[in-house]
C-alpha atoms as a PDB file:
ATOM      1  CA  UNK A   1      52.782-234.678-162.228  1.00  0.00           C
ATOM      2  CA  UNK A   2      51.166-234.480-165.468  1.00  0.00           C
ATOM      3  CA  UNK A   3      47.862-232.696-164.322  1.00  0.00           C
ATOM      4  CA  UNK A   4      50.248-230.729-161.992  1.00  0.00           C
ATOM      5  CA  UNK A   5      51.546-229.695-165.711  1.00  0.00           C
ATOM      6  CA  UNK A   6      48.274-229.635-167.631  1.00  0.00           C
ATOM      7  CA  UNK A   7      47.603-226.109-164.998  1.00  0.00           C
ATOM      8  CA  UNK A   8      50.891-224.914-164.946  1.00  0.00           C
ATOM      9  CA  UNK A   9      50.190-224.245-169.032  1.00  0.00           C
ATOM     10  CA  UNK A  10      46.548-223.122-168.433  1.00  0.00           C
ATOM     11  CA  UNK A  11      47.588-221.001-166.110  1.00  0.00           C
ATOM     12  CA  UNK A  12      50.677-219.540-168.507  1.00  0.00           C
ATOM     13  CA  UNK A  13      48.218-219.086-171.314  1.00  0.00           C
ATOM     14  CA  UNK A  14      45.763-217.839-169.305  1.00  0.00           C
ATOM     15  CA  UNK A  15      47.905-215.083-168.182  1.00  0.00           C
ATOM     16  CA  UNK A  16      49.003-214.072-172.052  1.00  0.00           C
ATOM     17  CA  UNK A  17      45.750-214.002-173.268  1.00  0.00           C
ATOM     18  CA  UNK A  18      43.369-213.605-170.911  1.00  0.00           C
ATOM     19  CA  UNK A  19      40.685-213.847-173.949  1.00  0.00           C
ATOM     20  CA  UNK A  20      41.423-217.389-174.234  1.00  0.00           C
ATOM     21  CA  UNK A  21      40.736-218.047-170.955  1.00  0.00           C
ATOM     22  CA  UNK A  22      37.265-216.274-170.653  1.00  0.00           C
ATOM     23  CA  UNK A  23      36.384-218.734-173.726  1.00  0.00           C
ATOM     24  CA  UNK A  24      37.165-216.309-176.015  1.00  0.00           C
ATOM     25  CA  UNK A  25      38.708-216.243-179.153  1.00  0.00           C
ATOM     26  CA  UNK A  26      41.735-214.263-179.464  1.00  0.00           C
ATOM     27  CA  UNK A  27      41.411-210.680-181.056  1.00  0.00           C
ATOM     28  CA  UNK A  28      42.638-210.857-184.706  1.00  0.00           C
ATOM     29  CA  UNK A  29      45.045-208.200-185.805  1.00  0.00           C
ATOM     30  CA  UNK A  30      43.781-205.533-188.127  1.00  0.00           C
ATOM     31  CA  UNK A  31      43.315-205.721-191.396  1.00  0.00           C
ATOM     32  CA  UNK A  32      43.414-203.041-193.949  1.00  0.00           C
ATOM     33  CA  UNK A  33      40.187-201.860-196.142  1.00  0.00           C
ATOM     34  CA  UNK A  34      41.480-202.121-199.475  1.00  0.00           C
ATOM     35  CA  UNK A  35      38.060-200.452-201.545  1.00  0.00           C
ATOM     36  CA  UNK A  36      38.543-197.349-198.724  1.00  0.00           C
ATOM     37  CA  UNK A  37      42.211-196.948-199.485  1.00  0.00           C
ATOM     38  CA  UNK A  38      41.933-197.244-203.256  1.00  0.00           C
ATOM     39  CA  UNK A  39      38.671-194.824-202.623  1.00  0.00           C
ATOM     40  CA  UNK A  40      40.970-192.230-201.008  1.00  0.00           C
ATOM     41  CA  UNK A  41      43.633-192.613-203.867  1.00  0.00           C
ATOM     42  CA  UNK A  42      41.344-191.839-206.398  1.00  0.00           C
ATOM     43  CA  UNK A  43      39.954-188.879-204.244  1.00  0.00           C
ATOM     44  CA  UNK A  44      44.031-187.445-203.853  1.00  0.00           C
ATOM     45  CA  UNK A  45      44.700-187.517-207.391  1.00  0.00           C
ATOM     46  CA  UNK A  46      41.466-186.189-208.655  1.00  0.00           C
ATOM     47  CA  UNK A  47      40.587-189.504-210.742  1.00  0.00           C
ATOM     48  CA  UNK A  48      38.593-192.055-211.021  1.00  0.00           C
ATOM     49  CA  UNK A  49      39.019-196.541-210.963  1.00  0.00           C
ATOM     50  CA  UNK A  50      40.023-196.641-214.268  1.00  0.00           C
ATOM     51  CA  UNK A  51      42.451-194.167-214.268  1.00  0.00           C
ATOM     52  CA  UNK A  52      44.774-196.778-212.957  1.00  0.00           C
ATOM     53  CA  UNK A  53      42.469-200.354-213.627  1.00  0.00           C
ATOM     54  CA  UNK A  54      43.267-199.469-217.491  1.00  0.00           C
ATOM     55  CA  UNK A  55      42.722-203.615-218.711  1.00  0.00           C
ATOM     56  CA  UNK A  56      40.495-206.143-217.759  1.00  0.00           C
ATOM     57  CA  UNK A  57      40.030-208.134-214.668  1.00  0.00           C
ATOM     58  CA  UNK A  58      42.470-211.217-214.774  1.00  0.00           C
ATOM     59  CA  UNK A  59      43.169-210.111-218.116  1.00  0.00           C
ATOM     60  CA  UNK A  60      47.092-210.395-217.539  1.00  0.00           C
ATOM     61  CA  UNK A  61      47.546-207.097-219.770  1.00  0.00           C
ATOM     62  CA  UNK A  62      50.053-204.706-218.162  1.00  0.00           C
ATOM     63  CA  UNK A  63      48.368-202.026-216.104  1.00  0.00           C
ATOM     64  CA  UNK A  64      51.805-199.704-215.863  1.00  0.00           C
ATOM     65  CA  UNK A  65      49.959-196.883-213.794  1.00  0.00           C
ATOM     66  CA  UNK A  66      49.135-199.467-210.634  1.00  0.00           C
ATOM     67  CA  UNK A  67      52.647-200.722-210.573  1.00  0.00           C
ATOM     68  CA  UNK A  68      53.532-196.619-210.570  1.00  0.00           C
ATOM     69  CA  UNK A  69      50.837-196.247-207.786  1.00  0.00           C
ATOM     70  CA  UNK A  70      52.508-199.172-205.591  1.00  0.00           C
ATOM     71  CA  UNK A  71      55.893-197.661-205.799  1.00  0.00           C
ATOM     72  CA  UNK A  72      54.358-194.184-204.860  1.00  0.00           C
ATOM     73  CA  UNK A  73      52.346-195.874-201.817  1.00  0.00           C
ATOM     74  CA  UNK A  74      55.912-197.619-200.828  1.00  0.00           C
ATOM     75  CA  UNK A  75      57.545-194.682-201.038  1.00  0.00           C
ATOM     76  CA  UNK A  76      55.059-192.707-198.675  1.00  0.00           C
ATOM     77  CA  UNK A  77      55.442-194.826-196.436  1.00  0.00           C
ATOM     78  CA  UNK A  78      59.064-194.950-196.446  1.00  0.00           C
ATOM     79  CA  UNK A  79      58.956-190.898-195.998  1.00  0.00           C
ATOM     80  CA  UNK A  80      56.319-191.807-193.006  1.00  0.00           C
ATOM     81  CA  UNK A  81      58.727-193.794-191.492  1.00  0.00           C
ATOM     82  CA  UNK A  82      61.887-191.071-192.020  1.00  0.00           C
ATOM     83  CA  UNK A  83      59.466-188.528-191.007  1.00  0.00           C
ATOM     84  CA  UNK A  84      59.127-190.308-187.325  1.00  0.00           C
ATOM     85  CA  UNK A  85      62.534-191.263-186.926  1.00  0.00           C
ATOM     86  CA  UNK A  86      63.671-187.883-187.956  1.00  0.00           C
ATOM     87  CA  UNK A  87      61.703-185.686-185.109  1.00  0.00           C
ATOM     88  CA  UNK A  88      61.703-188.730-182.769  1.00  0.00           C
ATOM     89  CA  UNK A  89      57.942-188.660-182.762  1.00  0.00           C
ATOM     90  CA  UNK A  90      55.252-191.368-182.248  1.00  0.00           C
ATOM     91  CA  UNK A  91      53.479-192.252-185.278  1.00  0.00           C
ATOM     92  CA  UNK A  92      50.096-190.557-184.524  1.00  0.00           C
ATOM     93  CA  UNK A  93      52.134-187.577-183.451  1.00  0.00           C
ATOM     94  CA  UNK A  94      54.159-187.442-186.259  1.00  0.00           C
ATOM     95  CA  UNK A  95      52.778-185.478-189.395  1.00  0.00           C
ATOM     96  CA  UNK A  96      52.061-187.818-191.907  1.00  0.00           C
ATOM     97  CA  UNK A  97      52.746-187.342-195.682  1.00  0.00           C
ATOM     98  CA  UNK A  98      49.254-188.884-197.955  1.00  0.00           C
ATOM     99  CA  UNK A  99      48.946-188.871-201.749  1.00  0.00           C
ATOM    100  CA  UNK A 100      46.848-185.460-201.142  1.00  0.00           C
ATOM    101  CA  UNK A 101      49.883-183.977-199.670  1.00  0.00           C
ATOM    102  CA  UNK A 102      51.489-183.314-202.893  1.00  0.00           C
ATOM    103  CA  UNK A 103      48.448-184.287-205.011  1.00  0.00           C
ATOM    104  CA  UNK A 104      45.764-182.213-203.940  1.00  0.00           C
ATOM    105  CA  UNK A 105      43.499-183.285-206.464  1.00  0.00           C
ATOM    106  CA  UNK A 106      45.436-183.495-209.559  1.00  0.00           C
ATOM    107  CA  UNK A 107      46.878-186.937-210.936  1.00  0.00           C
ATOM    108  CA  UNK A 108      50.566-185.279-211.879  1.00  0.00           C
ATOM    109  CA  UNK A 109      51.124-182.746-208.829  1.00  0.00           C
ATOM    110  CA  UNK A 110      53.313-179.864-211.062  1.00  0.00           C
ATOM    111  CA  UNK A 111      53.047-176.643-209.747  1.00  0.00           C
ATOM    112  CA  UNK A 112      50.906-174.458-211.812  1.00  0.00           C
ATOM    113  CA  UNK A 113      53.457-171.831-213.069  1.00  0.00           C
ATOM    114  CA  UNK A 114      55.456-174.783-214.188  1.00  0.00           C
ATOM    115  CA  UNK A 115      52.612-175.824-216.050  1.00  0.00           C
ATOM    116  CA  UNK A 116      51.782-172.595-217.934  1.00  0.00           C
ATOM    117  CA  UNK A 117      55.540-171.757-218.440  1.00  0.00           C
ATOM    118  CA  UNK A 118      55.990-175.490-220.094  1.00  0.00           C
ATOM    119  CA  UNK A 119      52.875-174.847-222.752  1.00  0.00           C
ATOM    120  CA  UNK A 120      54.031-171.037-223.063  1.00  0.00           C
ATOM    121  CA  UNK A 121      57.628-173.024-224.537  1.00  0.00           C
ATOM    122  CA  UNK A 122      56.194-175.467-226.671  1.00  0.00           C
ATOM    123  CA  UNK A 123      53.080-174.240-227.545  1.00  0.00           C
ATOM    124  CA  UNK A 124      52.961-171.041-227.158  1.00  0.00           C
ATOM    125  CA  UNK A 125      51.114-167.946-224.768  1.00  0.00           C
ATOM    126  CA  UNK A 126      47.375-168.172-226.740  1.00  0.00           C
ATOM    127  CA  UNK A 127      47.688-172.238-225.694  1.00  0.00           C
ATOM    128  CA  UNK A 128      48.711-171.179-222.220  1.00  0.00           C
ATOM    129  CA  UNK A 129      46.369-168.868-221.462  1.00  0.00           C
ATOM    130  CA  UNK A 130      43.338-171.262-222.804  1.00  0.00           C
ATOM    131  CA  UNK A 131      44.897-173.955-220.076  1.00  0.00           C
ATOM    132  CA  UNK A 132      44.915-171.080-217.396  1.00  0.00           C
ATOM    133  CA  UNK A 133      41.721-170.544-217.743  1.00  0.00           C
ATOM    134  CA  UNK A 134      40.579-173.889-217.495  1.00  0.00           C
ATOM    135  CA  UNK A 135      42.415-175.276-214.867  1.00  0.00           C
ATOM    136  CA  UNK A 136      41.268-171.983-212.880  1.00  0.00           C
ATOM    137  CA  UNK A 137      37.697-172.801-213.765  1.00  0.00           C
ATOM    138  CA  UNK A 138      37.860-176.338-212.770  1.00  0.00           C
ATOM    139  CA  UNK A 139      40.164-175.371-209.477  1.00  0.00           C
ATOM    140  CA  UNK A 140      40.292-172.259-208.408  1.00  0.00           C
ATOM    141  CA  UNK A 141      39.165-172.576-204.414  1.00  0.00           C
ATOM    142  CA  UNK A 142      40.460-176.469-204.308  1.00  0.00           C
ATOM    143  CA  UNK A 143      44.120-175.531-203.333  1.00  0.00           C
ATOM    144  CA  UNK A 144      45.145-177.418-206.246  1.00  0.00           C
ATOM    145  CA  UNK A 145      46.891-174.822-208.269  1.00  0.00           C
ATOM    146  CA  UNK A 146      47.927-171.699-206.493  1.00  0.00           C
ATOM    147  CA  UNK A 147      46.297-168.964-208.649  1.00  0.00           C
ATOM    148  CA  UNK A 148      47.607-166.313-206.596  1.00  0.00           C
ATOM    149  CA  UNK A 149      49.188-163.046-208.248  1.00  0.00           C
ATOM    150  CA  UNK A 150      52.464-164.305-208.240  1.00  0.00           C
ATOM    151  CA  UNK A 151      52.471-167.182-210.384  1.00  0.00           C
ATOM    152  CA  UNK A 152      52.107-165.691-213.936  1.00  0.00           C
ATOM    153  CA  UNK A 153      54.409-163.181-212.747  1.00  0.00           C
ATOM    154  CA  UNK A 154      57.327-166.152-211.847  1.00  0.00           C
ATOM    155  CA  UNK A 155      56.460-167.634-215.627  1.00  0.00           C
ATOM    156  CA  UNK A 156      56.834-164.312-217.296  1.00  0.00           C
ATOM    157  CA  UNK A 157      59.710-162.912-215.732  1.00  0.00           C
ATOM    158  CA  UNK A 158      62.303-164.999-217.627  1.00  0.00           C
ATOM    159  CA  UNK A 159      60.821-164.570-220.711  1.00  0.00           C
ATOM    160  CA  UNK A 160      59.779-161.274-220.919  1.00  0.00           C
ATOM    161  CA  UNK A 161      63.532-159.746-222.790  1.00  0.00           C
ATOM    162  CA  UNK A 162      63.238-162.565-225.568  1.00  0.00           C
ATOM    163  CA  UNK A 163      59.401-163.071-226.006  1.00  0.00           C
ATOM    164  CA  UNK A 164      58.009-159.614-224.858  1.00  0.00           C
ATOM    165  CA  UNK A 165      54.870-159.928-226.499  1.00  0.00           C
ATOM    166  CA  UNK A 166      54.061-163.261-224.334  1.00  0.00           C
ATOM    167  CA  UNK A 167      55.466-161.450-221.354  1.00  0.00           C
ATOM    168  CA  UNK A 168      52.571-159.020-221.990  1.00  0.00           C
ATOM    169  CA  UNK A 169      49.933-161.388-222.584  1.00  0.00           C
ATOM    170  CA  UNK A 170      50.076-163.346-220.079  1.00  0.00           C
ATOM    171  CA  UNK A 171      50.558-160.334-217.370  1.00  0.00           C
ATOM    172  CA  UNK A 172      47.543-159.433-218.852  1.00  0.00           C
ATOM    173  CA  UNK A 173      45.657-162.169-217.905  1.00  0.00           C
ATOM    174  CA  UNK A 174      46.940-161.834-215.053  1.00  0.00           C
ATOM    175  CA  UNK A 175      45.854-158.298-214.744  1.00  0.00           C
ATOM    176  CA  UNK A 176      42.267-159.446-215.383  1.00  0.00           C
ATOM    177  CA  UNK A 177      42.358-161.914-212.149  1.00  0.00           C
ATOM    178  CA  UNK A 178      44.379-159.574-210.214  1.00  0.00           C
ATOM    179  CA  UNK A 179      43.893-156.290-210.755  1.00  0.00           C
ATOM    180  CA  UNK A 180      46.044-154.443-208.264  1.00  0.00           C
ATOM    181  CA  UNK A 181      49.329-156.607-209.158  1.00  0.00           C
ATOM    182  CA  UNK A 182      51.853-153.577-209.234  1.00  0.00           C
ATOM    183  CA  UNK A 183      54.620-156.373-210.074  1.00  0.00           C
ATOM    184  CA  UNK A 184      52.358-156.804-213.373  1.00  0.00           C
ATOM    185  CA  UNK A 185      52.395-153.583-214.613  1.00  0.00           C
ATOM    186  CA  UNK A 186      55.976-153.281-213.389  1.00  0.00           C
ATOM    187  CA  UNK A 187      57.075-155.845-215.577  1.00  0.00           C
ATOM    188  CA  UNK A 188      54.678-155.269-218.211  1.00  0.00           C
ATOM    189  CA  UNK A 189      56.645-151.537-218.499  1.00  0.00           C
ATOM    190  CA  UNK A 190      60.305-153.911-218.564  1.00  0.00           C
ATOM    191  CA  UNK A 191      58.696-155.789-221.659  1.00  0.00           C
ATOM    192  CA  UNK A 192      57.575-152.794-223.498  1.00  0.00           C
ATOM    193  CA  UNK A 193      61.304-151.473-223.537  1.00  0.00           C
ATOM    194  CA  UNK A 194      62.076-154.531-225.319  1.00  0.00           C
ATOM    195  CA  UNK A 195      59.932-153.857-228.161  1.00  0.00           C
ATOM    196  CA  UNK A 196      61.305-150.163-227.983  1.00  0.00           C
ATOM    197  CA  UNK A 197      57.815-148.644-226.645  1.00  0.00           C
ATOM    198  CA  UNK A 198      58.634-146.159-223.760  1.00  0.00           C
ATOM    199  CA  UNK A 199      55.282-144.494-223.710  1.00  0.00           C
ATOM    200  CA  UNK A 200      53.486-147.655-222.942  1.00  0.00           C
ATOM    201  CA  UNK A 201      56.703-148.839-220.446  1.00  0.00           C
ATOM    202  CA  UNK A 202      56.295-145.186-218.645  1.00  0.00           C
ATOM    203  CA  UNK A 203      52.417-145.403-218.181  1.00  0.00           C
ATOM    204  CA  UNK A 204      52.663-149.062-216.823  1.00  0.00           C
ATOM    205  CA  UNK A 205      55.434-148.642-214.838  1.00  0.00           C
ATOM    206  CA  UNK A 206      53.620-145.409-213.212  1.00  0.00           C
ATOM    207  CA  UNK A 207      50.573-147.581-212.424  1.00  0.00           C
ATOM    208  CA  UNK A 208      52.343-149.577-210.491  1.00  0.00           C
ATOM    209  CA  UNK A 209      53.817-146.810-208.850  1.00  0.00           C
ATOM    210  CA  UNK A 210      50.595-145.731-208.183  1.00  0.00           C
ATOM    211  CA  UNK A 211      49.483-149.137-206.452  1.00  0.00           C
ATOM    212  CA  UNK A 212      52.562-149.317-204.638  1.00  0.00           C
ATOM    213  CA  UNK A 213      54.065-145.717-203.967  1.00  0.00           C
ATOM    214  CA  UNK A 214      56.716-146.618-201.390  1.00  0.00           C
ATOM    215  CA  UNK A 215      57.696-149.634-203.661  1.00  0.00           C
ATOM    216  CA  UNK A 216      61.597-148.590-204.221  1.00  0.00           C
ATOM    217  CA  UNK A 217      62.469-150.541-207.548  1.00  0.00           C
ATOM    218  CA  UNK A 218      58.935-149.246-209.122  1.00  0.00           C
ATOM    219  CA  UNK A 219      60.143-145.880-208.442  1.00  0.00           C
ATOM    220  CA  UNK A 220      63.635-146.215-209.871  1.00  0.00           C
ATOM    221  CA  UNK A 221      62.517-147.709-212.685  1.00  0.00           C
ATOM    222  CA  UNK A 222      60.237-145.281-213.441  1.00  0.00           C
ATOM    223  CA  UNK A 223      62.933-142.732-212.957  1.00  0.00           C
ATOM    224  CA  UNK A 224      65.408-144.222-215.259  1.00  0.00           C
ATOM    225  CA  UNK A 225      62.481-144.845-218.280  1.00  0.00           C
ATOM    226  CA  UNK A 226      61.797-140.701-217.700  1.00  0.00           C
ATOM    227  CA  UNK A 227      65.946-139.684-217.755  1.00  0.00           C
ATOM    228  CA  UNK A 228      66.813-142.230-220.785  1.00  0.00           C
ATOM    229  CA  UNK A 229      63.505-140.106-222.633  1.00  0.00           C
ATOM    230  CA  UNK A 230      65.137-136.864-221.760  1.00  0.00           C
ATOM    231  CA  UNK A 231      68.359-138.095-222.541  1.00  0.00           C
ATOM    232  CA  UNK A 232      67.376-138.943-226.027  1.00  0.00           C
END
């Protein structure tokens, strides 16, 4: 009875892991390459080790930007899992969210006109157009930043009745990246009406005109700079 047994429970194991029964040891479950993960973190946020290993080795000093990196790795992975349940996908089907997602190789992943419009407030438009420029020299073709025409545009829109003379500056500046940006001139003309300059408003306005000829608001703006002249 016992031997009877003693197969009955080969035979069982046998047929839940067969690799036990060919003499084999049982495949171990995989493990995780911690250097390759922390590799591809530092690659995302455009940093280096000690960006985040700030103290010593079993020094016991507080290392606050690891504990923020845990919580961020948590929370993509929560978002992974939301993601899946949400379209009802399998996980390799599913699109994943990684650190380069919103990173994209920059360690605080602001937009750039929020950026610019944030030094243009507190430190003014000569201290945001010397951070343009460098963050367009070290990222321009990275799809970091979005340097595209509209983004100086978006920061100098709101500004451009109280602070003309920024307005101007930096649609300047953007004028010397993009030089066919009729919504520049456009509002460059809107900013020289604040500082009571029509002739300059007229000309830029009728530049972009000029780029943009079927461009409705250009045109009507131009028109009512050219009747409020007569008018006066």
């Amino acid at each position: 009875m016992e031997r009877l047994l003693s197969i009955v429970l080969v035979v069982g194991l046998s047929t839940l892991c067969p690799f036990t029964a060919a003499g084999q040891q049982p495949p171990r479950p995989a493990t995780r390459n911690l250097l390759a993960d922390m590799q591809s973190y530092a690659q995302a946020l455009g940093v280096t080790c000690e960006y985040c290993h700030v103290a010593p080795a079993n020094s016991g000093l507080p290392q606050p930007k690891k504990d923020i990196a845990r919580t961020m790795i948590a929370m993509t992975r929560d978002v992974n899992i939301q993601v899946q349940l949400a379209t009802g996908k399998a996980p390799v089907e599913a699109t994943r969210v990684e650190c380069a997602t919103c990173h994209r190789g920059v360690a605080i992943p602001k937009p750039l006109g929020q950026i610019i419009a944030e030094t243009v407030q507190y430190k003014g438009a000569d201290a945001a157009i010397a951070q343009y420029r460098d963050l367009r020299t070290r990222y321009y073709g990275r799809g970091s930043y979005d340097f595209g025409d509209d983004e100086l545009v978006k920061v100098a829109r709101p500004i451009a009745s109280a602070r003309p003379d920024d307005a101007i500056t930096l649609l300047q500046l953007n004028l010397e990246f993009n030089p066919r940006s009729a919504s520049s001139y456009a509002l460059i003309g809107f900013a020289y009406t604040r500082k009571f300059d029509d002739e300059s408003a007229m000309t830029n306005v009728q530049k972009a005109v000029d780029l943009e000829p079927e461009n409705g608001e250009f045109q009507g703006q131009l028109a009512q700079l050219k009747m409020f002249q007569r008018r006066r």
